[in-house]
Structures are given as C-alpha cells and as structure tokens.
N, C-alpha and C. Protein backbone atom coordinates (compact mmCIF):
# COMPACT_ATOMS: atom_id res chain seq x y z
N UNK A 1 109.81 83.12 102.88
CA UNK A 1 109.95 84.50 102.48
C UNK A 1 110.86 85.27 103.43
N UNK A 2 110.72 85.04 104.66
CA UNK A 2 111.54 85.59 105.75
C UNK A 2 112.76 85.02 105.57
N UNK A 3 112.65 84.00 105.48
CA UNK A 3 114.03 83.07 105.40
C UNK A 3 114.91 83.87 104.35
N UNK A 4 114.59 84.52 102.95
CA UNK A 4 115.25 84.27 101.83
C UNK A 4 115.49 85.95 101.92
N UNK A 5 114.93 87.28 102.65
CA UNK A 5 114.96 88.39 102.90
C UNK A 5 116.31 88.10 103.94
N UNK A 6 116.26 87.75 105.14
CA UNK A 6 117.56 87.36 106.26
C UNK A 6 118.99 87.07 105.60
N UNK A 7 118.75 85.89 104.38
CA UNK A 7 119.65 85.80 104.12
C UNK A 7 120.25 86.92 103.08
N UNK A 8 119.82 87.84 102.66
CA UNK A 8 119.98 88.68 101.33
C UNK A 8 120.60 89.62 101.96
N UNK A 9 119.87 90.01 103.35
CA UNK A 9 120.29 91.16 104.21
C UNK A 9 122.06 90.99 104.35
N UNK A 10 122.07 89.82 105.13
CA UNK A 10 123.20 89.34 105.55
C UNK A 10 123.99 88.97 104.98
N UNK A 11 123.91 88.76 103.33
CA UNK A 11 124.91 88.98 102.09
C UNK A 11 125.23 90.20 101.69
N UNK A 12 124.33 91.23 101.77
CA UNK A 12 124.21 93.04 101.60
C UNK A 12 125.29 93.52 102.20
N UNK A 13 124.91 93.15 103.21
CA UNK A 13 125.92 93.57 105.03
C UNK A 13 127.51 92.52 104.61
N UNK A 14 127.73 91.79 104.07
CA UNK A 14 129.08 90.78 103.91
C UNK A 14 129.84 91.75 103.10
N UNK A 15 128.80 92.22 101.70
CA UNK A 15 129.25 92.58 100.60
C UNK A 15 130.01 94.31 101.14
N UNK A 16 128.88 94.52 101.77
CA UNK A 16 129.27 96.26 102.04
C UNK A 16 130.66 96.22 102.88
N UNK A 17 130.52 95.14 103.82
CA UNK A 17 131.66 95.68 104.90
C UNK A 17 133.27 94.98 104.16
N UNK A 18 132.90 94.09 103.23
CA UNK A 18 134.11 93.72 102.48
C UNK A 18 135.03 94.70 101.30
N UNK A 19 133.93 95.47 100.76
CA UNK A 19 133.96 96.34 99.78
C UNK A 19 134.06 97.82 100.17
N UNK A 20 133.80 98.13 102.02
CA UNK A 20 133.64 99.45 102.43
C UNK A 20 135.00 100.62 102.13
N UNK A 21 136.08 99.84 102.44
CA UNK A 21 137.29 100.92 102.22
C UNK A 21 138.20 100.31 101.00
N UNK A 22 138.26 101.74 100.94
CA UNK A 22 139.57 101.35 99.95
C UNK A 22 140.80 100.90 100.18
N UNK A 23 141.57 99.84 99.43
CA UNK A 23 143.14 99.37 99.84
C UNK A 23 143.85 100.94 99.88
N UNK A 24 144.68 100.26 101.10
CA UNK A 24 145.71 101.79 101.05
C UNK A 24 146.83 101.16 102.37
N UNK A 25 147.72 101.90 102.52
CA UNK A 25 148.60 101.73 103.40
C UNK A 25 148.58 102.75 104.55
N UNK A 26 148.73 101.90 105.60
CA UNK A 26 148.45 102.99 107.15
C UNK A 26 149.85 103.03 107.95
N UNK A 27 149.80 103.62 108.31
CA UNK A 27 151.07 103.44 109.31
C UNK A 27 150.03 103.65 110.95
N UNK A 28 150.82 103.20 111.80
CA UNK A 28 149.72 102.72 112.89
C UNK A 28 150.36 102.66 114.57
N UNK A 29 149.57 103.85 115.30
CA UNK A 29 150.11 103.95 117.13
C UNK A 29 149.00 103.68 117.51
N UNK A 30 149.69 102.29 118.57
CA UNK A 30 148.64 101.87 119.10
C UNK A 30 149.25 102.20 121.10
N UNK A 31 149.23 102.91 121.44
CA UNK A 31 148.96 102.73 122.85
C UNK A 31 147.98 102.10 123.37
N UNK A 32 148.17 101.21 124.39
CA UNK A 32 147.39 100.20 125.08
C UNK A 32 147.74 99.78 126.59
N UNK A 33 146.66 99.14 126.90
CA UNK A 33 146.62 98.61 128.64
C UNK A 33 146.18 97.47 128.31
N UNK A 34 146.59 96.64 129.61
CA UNK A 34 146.03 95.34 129.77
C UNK A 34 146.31 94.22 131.01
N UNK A 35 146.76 92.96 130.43
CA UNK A 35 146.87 92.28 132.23
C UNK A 35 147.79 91.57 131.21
N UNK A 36 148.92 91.12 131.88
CA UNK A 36 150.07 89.81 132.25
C UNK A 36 149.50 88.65 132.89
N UNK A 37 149.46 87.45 132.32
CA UNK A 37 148.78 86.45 133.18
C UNK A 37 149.60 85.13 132.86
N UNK A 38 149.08 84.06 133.44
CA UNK A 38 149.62 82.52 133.33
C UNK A 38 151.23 82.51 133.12
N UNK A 39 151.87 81.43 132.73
CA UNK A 39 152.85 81.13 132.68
C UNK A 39 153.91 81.29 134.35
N UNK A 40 154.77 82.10 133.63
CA UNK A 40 155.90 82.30 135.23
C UNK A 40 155.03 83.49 136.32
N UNK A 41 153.99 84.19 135.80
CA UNK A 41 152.96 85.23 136.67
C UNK A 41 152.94 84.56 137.30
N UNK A 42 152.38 85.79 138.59
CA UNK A 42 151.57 85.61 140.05
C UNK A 42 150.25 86.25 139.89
N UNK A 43 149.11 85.59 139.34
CA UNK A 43 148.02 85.86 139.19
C UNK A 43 148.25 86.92 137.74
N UNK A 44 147.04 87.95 137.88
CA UNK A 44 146.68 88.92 136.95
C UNK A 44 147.53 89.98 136.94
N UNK A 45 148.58 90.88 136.82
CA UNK A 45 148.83 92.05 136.46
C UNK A 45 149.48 93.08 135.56
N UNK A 46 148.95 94.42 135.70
CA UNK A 46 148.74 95.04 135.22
C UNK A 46 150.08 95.22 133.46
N UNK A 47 149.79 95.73 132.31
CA UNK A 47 151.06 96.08 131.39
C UNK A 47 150.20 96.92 130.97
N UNK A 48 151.31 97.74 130.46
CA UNK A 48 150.83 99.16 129.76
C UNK A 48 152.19 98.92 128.44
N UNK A 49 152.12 99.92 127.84
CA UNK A 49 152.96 100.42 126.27
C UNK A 49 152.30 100.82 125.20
N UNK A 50 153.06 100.44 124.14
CA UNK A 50 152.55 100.96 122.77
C UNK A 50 153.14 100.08 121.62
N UNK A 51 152.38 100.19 120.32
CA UNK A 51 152.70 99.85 119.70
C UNK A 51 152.95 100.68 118.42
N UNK A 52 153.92 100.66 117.43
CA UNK A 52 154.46 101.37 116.12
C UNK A 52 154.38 100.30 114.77
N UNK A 53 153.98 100.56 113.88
CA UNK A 53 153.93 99.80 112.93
C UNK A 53 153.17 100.55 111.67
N UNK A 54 152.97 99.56 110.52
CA UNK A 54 152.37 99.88 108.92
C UNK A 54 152.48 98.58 108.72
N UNK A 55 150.75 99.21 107.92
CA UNK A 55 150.07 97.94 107.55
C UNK A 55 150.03 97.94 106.19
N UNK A 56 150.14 97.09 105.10
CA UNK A 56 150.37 97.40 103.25
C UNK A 56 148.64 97.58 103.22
N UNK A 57 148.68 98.00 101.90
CA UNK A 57 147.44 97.63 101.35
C UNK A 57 146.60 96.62 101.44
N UNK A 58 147.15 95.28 101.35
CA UNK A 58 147.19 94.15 101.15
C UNK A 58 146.98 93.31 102.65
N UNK A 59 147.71 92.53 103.21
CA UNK A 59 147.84 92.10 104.45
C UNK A 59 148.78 92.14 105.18
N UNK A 60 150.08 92.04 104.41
CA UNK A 60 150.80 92.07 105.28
C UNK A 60 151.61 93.47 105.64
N UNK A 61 152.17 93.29 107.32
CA UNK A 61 152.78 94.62 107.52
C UNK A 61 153.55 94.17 108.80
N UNK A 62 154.00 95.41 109.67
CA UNK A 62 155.38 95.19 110.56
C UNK A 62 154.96 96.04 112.01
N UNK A 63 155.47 95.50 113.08
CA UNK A 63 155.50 96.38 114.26
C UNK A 63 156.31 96.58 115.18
N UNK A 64 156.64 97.53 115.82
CA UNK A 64 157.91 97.56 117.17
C UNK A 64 156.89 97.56 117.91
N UNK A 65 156.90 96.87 119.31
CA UNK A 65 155.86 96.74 120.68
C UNK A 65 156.96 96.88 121.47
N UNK A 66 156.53 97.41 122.58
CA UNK A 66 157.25 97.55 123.82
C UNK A 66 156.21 97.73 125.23
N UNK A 67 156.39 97.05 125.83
CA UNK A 67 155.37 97.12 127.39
C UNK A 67 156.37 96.93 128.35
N UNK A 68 155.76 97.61 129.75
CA UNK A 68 156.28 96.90 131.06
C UNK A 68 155.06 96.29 131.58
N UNK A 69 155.37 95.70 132.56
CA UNK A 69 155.13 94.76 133.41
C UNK A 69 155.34 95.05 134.85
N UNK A 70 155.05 96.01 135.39
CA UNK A 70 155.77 95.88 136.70
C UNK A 70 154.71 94.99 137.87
N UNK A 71 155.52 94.28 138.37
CA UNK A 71 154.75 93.64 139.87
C UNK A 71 154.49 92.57 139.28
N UNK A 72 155.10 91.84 138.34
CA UNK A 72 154.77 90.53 137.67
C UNK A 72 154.96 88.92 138.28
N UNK A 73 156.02 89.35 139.51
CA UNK A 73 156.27 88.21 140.25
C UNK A 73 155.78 88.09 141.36
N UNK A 74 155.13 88.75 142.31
CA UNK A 74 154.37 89.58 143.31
C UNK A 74 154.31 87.80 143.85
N UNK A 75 154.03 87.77 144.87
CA UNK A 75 154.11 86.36 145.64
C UNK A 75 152.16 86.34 145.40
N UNK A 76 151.46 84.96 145.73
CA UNK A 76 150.20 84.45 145.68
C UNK A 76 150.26 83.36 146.35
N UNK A 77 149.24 82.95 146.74
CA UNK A 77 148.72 81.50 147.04
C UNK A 77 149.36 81.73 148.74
N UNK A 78 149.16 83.17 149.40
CA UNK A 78 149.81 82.87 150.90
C UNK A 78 151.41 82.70 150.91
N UNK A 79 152.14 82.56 149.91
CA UNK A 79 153.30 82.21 149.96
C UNK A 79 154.13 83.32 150.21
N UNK A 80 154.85 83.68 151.10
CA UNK A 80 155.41 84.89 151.40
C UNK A 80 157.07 84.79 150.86
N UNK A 81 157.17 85.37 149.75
CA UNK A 81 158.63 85.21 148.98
C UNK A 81 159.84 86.67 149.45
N UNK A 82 159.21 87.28 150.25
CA UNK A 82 159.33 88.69 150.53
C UNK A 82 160.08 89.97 149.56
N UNK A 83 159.23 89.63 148.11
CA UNK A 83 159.95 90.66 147.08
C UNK A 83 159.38 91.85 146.88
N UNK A 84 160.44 92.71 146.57
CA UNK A 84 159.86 94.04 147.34
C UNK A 84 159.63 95.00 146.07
N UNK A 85 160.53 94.15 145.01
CA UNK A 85 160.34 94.66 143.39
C UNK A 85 160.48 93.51 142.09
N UNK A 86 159.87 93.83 141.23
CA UNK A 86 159.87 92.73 140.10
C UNK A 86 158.82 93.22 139.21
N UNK A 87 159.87 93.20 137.66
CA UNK A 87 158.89 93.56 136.82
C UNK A 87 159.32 92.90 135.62
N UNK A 88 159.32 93.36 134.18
CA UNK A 88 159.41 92.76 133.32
C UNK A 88 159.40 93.49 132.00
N UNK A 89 159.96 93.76 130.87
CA UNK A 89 159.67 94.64 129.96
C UNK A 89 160.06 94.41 129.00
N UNK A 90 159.31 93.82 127.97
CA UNK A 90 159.86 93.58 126.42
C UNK A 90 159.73 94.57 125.28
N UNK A 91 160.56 94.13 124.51
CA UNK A 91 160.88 95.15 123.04
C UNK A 91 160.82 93.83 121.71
N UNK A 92 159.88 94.25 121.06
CA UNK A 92 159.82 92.71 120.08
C UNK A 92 159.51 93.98 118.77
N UNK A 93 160.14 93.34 117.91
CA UNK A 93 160.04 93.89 116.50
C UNK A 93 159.17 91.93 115.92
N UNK A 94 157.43 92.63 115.16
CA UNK A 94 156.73 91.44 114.59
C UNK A 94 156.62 91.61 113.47
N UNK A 95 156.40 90.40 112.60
CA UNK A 95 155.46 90.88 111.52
C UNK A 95 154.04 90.31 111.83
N UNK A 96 153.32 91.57 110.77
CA UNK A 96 151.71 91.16 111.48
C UNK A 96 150.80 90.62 110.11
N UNK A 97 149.89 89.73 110.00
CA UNK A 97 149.06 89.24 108.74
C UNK A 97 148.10 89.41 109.13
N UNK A 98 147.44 90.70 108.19
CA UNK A 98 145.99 90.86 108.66
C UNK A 98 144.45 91.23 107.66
N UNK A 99 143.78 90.35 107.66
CA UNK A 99 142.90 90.49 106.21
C UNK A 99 141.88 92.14 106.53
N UNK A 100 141.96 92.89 105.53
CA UNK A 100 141.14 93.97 105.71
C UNK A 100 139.77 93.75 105.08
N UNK A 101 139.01 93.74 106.18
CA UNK A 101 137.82 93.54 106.08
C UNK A 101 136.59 94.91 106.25
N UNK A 102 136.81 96.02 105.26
CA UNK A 102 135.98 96.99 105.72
C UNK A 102 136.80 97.96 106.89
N UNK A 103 135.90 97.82 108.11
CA UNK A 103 136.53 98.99 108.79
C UNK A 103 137.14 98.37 109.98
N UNK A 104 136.93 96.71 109.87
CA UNK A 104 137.70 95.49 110.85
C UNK A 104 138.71 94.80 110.22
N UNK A 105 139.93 94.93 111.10
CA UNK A 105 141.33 94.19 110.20
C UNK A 105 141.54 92.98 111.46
N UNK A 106 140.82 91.67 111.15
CA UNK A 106 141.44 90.55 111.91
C UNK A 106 142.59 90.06 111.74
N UNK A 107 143.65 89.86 112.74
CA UNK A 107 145.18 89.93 112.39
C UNK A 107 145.91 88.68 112.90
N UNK A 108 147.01 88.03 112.79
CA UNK A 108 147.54 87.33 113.68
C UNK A 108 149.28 88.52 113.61
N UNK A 109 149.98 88.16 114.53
CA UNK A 109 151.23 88.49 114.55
C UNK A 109 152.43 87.68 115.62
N UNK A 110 153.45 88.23 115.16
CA UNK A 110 154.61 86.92 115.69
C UNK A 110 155.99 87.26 115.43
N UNK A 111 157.00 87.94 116.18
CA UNK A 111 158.19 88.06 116.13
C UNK A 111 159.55 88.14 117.19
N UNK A 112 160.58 88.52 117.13
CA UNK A 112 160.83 88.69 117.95
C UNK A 112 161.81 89.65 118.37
N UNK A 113 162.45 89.56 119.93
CA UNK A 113 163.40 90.82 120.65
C UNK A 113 163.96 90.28 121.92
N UNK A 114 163.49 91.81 122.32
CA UNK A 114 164.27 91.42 124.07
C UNK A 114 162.83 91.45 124.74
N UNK A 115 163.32 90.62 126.11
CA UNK A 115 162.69 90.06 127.74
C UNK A 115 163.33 90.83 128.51
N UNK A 116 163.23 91.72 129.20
CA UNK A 116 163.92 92.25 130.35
C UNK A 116 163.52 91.69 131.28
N UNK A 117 163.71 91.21 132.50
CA UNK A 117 162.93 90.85 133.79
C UNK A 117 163.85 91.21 135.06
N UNK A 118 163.78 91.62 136.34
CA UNK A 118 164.07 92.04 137.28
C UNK A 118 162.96 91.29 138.66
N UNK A 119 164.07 90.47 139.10
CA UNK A 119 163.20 90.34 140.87
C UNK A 119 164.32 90.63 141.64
N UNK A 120 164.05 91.54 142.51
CA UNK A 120 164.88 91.65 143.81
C UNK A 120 163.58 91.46 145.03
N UNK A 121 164.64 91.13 146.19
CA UNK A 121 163.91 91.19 147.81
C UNK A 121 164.36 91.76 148.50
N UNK A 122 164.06 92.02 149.87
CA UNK A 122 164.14 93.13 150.65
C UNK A 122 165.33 92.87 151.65
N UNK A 123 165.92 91.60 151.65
CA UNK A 123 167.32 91.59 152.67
C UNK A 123 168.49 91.45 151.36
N UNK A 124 167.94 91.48 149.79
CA UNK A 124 169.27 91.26 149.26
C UNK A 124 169.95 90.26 149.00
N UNK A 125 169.18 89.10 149.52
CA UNK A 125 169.47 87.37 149.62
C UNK A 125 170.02 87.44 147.86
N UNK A 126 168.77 88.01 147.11
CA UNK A 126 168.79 87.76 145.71
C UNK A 126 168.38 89.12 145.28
N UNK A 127 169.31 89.37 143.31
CA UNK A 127 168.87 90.47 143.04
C UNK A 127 168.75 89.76 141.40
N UNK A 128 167.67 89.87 140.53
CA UNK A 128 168.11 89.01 139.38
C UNK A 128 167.67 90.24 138.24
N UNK A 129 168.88 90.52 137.48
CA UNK A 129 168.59 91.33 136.46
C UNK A 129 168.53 90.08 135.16
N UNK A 130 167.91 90.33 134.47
CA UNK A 130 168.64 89.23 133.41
C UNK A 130 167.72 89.81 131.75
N UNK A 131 168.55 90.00 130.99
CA UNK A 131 168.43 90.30 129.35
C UNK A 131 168.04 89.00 128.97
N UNK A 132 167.25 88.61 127.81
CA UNK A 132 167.20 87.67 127.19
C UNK A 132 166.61 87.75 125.83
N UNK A 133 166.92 86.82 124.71
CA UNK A 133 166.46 86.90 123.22
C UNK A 133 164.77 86.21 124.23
N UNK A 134 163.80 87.16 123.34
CA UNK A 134 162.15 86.68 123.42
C UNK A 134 161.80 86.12 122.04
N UNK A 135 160.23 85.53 121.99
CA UNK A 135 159.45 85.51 120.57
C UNK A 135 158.27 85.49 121.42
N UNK A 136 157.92 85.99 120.59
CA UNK A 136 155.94 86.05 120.81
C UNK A 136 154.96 85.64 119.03
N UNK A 137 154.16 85.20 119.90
CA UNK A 137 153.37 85.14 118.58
C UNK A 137 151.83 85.65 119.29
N UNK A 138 150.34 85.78 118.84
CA UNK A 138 148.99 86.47 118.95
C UNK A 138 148.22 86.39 118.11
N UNK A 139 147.55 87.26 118.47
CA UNK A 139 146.38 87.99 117.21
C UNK A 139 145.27 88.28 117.91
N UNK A 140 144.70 89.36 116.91
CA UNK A 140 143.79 90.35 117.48
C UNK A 140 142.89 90.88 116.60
N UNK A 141 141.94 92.20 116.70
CA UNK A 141 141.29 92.54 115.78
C UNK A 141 141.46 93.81 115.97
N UNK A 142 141.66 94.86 114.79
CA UNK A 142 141.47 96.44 114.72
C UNK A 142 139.97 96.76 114.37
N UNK A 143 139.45 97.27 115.30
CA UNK A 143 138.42 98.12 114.32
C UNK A 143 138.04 99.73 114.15
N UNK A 144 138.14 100.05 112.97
CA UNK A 144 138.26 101.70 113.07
C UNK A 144 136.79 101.87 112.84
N UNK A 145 136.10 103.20 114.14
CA UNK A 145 135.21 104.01 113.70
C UNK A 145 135.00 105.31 113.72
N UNK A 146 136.48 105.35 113.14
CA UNK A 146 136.64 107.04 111.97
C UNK A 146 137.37 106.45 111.55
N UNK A 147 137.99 107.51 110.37
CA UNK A 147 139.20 107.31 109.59
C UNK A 147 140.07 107.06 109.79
N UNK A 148 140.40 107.91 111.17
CA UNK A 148 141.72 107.78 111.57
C UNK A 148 142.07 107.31 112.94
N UNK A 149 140.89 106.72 113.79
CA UNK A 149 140.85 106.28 114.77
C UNK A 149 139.61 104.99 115.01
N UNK A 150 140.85 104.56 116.03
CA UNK A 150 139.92 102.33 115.99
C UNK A 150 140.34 102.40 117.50
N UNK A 151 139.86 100.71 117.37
CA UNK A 151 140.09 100.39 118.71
C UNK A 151 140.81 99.18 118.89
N UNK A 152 141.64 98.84 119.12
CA UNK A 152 142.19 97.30 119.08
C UNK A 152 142.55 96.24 120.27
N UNK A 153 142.34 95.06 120.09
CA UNK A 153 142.07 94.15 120.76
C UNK A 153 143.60 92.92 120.83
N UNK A 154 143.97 92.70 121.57
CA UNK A 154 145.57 91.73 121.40
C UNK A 154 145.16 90.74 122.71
N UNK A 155 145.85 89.61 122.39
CA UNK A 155 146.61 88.49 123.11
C UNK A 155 147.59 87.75 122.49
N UNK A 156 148.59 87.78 123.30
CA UNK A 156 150.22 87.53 123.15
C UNK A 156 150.53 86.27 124.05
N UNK A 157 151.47 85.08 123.23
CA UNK A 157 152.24 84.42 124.30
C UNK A 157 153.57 85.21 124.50
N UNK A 158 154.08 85.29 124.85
CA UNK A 158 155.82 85.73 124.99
C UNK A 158 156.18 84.82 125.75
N UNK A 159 157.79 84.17 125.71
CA UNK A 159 158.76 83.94 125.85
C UNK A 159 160.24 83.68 125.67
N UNK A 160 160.93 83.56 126.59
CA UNK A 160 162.28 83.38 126.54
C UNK A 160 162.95 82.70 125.65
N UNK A 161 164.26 83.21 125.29
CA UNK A 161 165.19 82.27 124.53
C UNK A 161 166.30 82.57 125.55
N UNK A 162 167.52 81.44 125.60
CA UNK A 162 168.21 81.32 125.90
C UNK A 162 169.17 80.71 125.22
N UNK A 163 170.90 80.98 125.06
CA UNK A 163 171.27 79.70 124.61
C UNK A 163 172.23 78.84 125.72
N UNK A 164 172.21 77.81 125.26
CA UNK A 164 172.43 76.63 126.77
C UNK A 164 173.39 76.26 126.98
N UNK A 165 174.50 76.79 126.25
CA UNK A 165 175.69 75.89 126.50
C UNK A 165 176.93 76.88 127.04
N UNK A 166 176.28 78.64 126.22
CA UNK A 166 177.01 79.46 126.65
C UNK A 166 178.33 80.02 126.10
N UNK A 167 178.91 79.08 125.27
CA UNK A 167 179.61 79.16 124.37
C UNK A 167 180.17 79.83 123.39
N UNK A 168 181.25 79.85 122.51
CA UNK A 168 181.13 80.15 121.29
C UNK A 168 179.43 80.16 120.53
N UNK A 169 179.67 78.50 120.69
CA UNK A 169 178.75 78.11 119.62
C UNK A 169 177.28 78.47 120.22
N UNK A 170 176.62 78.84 119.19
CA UNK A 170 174.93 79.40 119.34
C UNK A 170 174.02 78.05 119.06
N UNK A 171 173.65 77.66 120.87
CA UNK A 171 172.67 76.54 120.97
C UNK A 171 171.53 77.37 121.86
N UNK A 172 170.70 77.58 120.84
CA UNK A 172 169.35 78.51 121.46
C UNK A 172 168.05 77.67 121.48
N UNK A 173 167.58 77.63 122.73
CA UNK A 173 166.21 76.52 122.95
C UNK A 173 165.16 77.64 124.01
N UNK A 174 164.41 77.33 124.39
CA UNK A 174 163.33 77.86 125.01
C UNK A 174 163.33 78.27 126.38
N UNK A 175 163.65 79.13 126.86
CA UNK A 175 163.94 79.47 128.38
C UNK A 175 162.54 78.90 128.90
N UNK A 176 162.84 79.34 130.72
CA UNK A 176 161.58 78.73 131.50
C UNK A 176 160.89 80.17 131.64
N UNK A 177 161.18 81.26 131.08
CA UNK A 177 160.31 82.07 131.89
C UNK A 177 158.97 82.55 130.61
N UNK A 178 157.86 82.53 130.65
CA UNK A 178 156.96 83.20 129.77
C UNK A 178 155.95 83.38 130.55
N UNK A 179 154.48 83.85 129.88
CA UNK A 179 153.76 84.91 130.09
C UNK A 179 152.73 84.95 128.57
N UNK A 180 150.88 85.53 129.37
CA UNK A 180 150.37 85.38 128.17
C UNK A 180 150.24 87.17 128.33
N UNK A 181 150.01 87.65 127.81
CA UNK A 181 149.43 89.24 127.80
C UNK A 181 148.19 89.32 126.85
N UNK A 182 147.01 90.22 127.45
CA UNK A 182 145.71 90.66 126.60
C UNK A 182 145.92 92.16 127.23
N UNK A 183 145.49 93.00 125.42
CA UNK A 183 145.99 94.40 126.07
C UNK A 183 144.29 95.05 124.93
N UNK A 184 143.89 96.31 125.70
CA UNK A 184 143.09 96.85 124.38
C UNK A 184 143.70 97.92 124.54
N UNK A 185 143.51 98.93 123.46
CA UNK A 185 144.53 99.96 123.26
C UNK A 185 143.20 101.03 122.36
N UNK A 186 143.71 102.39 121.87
CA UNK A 186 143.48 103.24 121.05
C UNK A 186 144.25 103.47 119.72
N UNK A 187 143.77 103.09 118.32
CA UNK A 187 144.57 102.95 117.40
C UNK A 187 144.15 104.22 116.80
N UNK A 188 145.54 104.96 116.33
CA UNK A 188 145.62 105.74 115.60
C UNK A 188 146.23 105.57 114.06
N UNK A 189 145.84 105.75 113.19
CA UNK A 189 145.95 105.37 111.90
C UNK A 189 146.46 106.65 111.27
N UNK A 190 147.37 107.11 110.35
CA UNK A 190 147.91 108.38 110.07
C UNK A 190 148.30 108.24 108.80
C-alpha cells in the first residue's frame, strides 16, 4: 500500500514539473563566478563574466560567454617561476541543447571563439601575449524560482586551436594550452 502511494506521488511530482510551464522563448543574462582548474592551471583560480543568449521554446538556443581569468598561471608545487602577471580571457559564441523540464532546463553546450592568454615576469626574460581560435564544450542546469529569475550551474572544457604550419594553407589541430572552468551565476530571464 505504501509502496503503490510513493510511487503515484512520484509520478504526480514527474507529471507536474514536466507540464509546469508553458513553451515560450527567453532571452537570457547570466552573470557568474567560479574557479579555472586542471589542464595548463596552477591549482584553483578564480573567473568571473557573463553570459548573453535565447533559449527557443523547444530546446534549442544560442550564447555569447565571455570570462577572465586572471592569476591563471600563478607558479605551485614550490616552484618559483617568478611571474608577476598572467591571466586569460575568452569570448566563445555556443550553441546550447537544453530539455525544459518545468522550472529546471538541463543543458549541454559547445562552441566556439577567442583564448586570450598573457604571462609576463618580473625581469622581462619573457612577455607572452598570444590570440588564439578556442572551442569549448559543457553543460549545466538552469533552475528558475520566479519567473524571471534562476540560478545556474556550468562546467566547461576550453581549449586552444592553432594552425601548425602557419601558412597560406589552414592546418588547424589542437593547441597545448586548456583549462576546465565551473562557474554558478544569477540567471535573468526577460
């Protein structure tokens, strides 16, 4: 009897939160914080930005992201590299696929832009500006509790493109530098 009440509940609760909103189209600012980690990092730190985008009715939709990174190369492990600045800052235009589920939109997303990255040190030995084509791919979850305001959740790989030969000709393969990012943010829905 308990058994067959639990499960009814928990079909009630499937049905409601599947059926809660209506399809519609959002357009969507997400400012957010978070940490830079693994890959070419020195431990954990800090990224901040925002994100711009619209989501269809349906699932699919689009976003411009942009974050920095500053202090991303920071020396660890005792190793004294003596850099006195280094940061990092991408611009990625994605598309995002995300099933609307009620007042939770679980998403993946994946596109791409620019890598900015910058290390300099303090005698000048080395100063490295360098532009590069990026891609990232993720996914995350929105959840709104109001209408017009959620909360959202991301993790990102990003990395480099390069092409290798330098050329005329366009031979583009995978640079060495990447990076994972987890950011939570404040979504505004409009």
């Amino acid at each position: 009897m308990l058994n067959r009440f639990a499960v009814s509940t928990v079909a009630a609760l499937i049905c409601l939160l599947v059926s809660a909103a209506p399809a519609r189209a959002d357009w969507l600012l997400t400012p957010y914080l978070g940490v830079s980690f693994g890959g070419d990092t020195s431990g954990q730190n800090i990224t901040y930005g925002a994100s711009f985008g619209w989501m269809g009715a349906g699932v699919i939709g689009f976003e411009v992201d942009a974050a920095f990174a500053p202090d991303l190369f920071d020396e660890d492990d005792g190793v004294d590299l003596a850099i006195t600045e280094s940061n990092a800052a991408t611009f990625m235009g994605n598309l995002i696929v995300g099933a609307p589920l009620g007042p939770v939109r679980p998403y993946v997303s994946g596109g791409i832009g620019l890598i900015r990255s910058s290390v300099a040190d303090a005698d000048d030995f080395f100063d490295i500006d360098e532009n590069s084509f990026g891609v990232n791919i993720g996914g995350g979850v929105m959840g709104f509790v109001r209408e017009n305001f959620g909360l959202r959740g991301d993790v990102r790989y990003l990395r480099a493109i390069r092409d290798e030969d330098g050329g005329d000709d366009i031979d583009l393969s995978f640079g060495g530098f990447d990076f994972w990012r987890a950011t939570v943010g404040a979504t505004f829905r409009f």
